[in-house]
Protein backbone atom coordinates (compact mmCIF):
# COMPACT_ATOMS: atom_id res chain seq x y z
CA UNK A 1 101.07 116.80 7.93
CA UNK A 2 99.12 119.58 6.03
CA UNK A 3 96.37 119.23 8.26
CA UNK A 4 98.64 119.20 11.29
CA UNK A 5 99.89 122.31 10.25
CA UNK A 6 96.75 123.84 10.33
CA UNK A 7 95.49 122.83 13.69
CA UNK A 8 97.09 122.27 16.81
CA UNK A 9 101.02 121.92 17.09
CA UNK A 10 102.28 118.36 17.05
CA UNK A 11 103.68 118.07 20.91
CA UNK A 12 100.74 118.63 22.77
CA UNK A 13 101.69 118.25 26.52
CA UNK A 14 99.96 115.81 28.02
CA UNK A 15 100.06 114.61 32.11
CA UNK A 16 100.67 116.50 35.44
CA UNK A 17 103.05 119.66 35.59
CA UNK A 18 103.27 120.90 31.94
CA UNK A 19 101.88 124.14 31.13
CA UNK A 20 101.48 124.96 34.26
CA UNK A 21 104.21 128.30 34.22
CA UNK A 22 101.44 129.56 31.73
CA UNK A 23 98.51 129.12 34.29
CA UNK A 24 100.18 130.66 36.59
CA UNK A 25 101.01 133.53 34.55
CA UNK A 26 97.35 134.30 33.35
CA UNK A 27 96.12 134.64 37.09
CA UNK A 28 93.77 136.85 37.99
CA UNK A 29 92.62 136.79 41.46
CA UNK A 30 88.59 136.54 42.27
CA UNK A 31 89.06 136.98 46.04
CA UNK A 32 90.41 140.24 48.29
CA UNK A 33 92.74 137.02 49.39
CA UNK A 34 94.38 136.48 46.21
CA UNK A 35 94.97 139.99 45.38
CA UNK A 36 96.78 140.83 48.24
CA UNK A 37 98.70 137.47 47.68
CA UNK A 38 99.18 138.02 44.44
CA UNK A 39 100.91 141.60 44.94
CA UNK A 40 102.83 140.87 47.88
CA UNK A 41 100.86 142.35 50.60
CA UNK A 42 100.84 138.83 52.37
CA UNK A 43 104.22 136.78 52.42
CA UNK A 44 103.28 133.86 54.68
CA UNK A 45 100.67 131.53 55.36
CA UNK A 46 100.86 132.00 58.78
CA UNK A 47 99.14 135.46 58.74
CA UNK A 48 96.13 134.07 56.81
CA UNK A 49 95.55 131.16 59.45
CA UNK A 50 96.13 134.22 62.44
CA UNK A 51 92.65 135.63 61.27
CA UNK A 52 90.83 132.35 60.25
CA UNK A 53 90.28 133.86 56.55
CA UNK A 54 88.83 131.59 54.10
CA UNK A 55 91.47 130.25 50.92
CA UNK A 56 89.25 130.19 47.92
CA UNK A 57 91.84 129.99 45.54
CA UNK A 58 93.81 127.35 45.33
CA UNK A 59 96.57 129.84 43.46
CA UNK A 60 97.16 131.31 46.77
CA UNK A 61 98.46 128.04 48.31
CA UNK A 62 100.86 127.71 45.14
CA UNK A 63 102.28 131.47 45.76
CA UNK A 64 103.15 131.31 49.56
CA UNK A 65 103.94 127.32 49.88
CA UNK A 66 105.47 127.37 46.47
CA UNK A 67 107.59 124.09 45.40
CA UNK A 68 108.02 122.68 48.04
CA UNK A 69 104.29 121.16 48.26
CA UNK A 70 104.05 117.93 47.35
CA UNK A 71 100.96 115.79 46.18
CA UNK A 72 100.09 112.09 47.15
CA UNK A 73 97.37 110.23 45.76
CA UNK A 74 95.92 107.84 48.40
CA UNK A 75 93.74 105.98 46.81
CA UNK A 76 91.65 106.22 43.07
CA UNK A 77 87.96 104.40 43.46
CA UNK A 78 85.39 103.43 41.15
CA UNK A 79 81.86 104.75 42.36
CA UNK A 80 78.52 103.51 40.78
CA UNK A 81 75.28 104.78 40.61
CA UNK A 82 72.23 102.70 39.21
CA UNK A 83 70.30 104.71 36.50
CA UNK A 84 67.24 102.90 34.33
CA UNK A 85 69.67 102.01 31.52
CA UNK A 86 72.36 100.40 33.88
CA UNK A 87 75.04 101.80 36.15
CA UNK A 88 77.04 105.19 35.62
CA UNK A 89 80.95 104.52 36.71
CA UNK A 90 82.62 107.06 38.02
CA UNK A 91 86.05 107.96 39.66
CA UNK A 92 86.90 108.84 43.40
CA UNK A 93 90.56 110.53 43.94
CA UNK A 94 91.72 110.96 47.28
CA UNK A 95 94.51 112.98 47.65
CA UNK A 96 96.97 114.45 50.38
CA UNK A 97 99.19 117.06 49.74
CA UNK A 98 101.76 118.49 51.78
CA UNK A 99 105.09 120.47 52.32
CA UNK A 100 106.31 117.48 55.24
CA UNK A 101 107.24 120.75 57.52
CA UNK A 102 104.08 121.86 59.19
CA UNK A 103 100.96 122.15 56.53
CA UNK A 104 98.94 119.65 55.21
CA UNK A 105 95.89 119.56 53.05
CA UNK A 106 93.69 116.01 51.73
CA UNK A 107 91.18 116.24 48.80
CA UNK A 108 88.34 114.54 47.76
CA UNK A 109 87.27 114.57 44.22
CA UNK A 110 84.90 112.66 42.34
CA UNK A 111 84.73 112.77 38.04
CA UNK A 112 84.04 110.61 34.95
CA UNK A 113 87.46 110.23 34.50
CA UNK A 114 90.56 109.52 36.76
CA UNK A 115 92.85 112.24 35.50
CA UNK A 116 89.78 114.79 36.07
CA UNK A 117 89.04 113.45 39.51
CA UNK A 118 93.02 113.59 40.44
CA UNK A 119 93.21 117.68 38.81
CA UNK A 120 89.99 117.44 41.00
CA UNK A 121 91.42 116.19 44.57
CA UNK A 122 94.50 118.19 44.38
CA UNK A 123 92.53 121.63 43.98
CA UNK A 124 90.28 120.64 46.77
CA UNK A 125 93.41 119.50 49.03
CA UNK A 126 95.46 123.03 48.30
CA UNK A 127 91.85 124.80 49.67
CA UNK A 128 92.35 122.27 52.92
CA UNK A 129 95.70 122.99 53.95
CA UNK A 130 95.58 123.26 57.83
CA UNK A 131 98.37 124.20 59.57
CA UNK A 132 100.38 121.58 61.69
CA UNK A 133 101.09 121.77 65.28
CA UNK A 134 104.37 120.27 66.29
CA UNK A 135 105.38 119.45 70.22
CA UNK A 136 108.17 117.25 72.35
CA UNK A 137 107.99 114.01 73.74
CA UNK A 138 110.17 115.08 77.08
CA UNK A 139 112.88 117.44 77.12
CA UNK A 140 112.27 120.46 74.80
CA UNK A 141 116.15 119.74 73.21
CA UNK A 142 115.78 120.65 69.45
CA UNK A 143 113.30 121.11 66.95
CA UNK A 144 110.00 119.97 67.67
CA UNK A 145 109.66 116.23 66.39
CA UNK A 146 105.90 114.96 67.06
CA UNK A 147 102.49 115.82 68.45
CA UNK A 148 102.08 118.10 71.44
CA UNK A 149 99.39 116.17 73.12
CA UNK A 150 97.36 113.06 72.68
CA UNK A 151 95.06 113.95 69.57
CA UNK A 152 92.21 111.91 68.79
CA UNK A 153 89.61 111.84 65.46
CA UNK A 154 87.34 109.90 63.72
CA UNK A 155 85.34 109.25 60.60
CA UNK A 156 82.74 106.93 59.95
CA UNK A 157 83.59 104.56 62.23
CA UNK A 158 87.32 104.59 61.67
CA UNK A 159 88.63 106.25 65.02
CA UNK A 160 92.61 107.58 65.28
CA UNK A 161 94.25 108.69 68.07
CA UNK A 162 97.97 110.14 67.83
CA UNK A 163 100.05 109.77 70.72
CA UNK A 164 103.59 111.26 71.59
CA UNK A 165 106.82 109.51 71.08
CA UNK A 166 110.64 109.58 71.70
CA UNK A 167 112.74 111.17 69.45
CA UNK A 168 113.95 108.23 67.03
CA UNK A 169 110.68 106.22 67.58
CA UNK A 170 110.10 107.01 63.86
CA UNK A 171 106.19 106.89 62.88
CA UNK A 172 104.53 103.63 64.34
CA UNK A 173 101.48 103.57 62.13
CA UNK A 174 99.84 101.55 59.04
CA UNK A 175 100.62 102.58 55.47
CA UNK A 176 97.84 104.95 54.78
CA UNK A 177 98.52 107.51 58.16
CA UNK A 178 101.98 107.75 58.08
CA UNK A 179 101.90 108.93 54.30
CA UNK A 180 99.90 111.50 55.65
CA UNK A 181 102.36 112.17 59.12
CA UNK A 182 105.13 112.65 57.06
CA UNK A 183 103.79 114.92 55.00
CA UNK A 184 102.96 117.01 57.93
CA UNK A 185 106.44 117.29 58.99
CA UNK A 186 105.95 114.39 62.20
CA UNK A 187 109.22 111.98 62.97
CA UNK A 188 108.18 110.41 65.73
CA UNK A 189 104.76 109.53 66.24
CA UNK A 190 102.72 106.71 68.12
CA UNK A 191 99.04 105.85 66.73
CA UNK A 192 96.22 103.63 67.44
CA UNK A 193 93.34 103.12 65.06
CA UNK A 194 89.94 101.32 65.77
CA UNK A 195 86.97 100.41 63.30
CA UNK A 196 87.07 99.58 60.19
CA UNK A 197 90.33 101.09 58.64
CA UNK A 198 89.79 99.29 55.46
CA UNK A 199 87.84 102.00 54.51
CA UNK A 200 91.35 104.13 53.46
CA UNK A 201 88.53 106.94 52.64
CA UNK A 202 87.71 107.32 56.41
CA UNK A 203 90.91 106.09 57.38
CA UNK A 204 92.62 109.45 55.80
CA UNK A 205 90.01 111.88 56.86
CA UNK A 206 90.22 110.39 60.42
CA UNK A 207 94.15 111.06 60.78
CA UNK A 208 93.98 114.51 58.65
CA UNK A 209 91.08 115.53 61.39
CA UNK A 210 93.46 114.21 63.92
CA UNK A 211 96.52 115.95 62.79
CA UNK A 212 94.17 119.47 62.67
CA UNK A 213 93.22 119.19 66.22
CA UNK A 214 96.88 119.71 67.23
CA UNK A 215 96.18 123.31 67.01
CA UNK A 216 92.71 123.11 69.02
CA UNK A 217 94.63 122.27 72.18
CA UNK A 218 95.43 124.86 74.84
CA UNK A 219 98.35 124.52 76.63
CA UNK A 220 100.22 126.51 78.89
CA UNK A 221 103.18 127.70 76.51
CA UNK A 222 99.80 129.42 74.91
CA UNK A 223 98.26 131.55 77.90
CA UNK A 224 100.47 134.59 76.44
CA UNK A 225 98.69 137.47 76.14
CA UNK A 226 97.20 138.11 72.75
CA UNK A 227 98.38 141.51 70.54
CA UNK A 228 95.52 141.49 68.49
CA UNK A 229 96.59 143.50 64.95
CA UNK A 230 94.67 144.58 61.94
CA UNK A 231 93.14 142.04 59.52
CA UNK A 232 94.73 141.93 55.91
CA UNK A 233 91.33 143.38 54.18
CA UNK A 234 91.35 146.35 56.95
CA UNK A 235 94.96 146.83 56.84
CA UNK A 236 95.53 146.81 53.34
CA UNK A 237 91.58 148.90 52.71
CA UNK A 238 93.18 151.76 50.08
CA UNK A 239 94.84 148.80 48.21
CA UNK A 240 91.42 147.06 47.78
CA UNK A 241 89.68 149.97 47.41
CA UNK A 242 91.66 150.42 44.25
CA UNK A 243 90.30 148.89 40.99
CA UNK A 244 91.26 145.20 40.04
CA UNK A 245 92.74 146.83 37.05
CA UNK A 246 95.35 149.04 38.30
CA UNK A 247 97.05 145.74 39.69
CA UNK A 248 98.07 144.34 36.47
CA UNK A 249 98.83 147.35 35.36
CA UNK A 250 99.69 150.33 37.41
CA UNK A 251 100.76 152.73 35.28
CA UNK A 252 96.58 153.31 34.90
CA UNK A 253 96.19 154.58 38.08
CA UNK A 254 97.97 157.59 39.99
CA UNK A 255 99.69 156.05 43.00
C-alpha cells in the first residue's frame, strides 16, 4: 500500500473510451486544418470535402462528427514474418467507422499487440472518412434511401458492385458489406460480389472503394453551375497569420 501510494493511483483506467475528455482537452493542432477546426472557423465537414483538403488529424474528425461516430472492428489477424531466429507475430486490425448517416471511414493497422493495432485502425479510419452519396430507387418521395447509380470496386481480386433497390428491400449483402452499408447511412441496397471474398481484408476495402465512388458519378441533378468561394486557409489568412499561441490564449495578442 505504501508503495502504491507513492507511484501511480490504484484505478488506473484501462480499455477503450477512458481518459479520453483529457486528450481531448490537451489538443494542440499541427495542421492550418485543425486550427481553424479547433476555433470554430469550420463547423461542418462538408466544407472541408468542398475543397478536397487533406484531414491529418484525426482530432478534427472527433470535433465536427462528434458522438455520433461509431467504430466497428471487422476483423483482428495474426501476420508473420520469418526472421533467422523464427517467426515475428504480429497483429492486423481492420476497422470501419462510421456515423450510419452519410460518412464513412475503414482503417488498417498493423502492431505487436491487438489493443495497439485496434488504437491503430481507428486513427487511420477517422483520417479516411469519405463522404457518402445517397440517391432513389424510383420516385424521389422522401429521404434518400440507397445508392444513386450502379457503383462498382474492387480489391485484390474481390470485385463489388452496389446496385439500387426499393425502398424496404433492406441491404441484400453478406455479413462483412452490410456492416459497412449501414454505417454509411444505406437502407436499401442490392450487391453482388465476385472473387475471393474470403479475404474480409479485400472484401472491406472493395465495398468502402465502392461506397466512395458514389460521389465520382455525374449526374444530371449535378450540371448546376458551380459558385466557386474562398478556400478555408485563404479565407481565414489573418487568423493563420496569427501565432499558434494567441489561440490558446488570446488575451496575448491585440485583436
Amino acid at each position: 500500500p505504501a508503495a502504491r501510494r507513492r507511484g501511480r493511483p490504484a484505478a488506473r483506467g484501462r480499455g477503450r473510451g477512458r481518459g479520453r475528455e483529457s486528450e481531448e482537452e490537451k489538443w494542440v493542432p499541427s495542421t492550418k486544418l485543425g486550427r481553424l477546426v479547433q476555433q470554430g472557423k469550420i463547423r461542418s465537414i462538408e466544407q472541408i470535402y468542398l475543397f478536397s483538403l487533406p484531414i491529418k488529424e484525426p482530432q478534427i474528425v472527433d470535433a465536427l462528427i462528434g458522438p455520433s461516430l461509431k467504430d466497428e472492428v471487422m476483423k483482428i489477424m495474426p501476420v508473420q514474418k520469418q526472421t533467422s531466429a523464427g517467426q515475428r507475430t504480429r497483429f492486423k486490425a481492420f476497422v470501419v467507422v462510421g456515423d450510419y448517416d452519410g460518412h464513412v471511414g475503414l482503417g488498417v493497422k498493423c502492431a505487436k499487440e491487438v489493443a495497439t493495432s485496434i488504437r491503430g485502425a481507428i486513427t487511420a479510419a477517422k483520417l479516411n472518412v469519405v463522404p457518402v452519396r445517397r440517391g432513389y430507387w424510383g420516385n424521389k418521395i422522401g429521404k434518400p434511401h440507397t445508392v444513386p447509380t450502379k457503383v462498382h470496386a474492387k480489391c485484390g481480386s474481390v470485385h463489388v458492385r452496389l446496385i439500387p433497390a426499393p425502398r424496404g428491400a433492406g441491404i441484400v449483402a453478406a455479413r462483412t458489406p452490410k456492416k459497412v452499408l449501414q454505417m454509411a447511412g444505406f437502407e436499401d441496397v442490392y450487391t453482388c460480389s465476385r472473387g475471393h471474398t474470403k479475404t474480409l481484408g479485400n472484401f472491406v476495402k472493395a465495398t468502402y472503394f465502392a461506397i466512395g465512388e458514389t460521389y465520382k458519378y455525374l449526374t444530371p441533378d449535378m450540371w448546376k453551375e458551380t459558385r466557386f468561394t474562398k478556400a478555408p486557409n485563404q479565407e481565414f489568412t489573418d487568423f493563420l497569420a496569427k501565432p499558434q499561441s494567441s489561440d490558446l490564449k488570446p488575451e496575448l495578442v491585440n485583436y
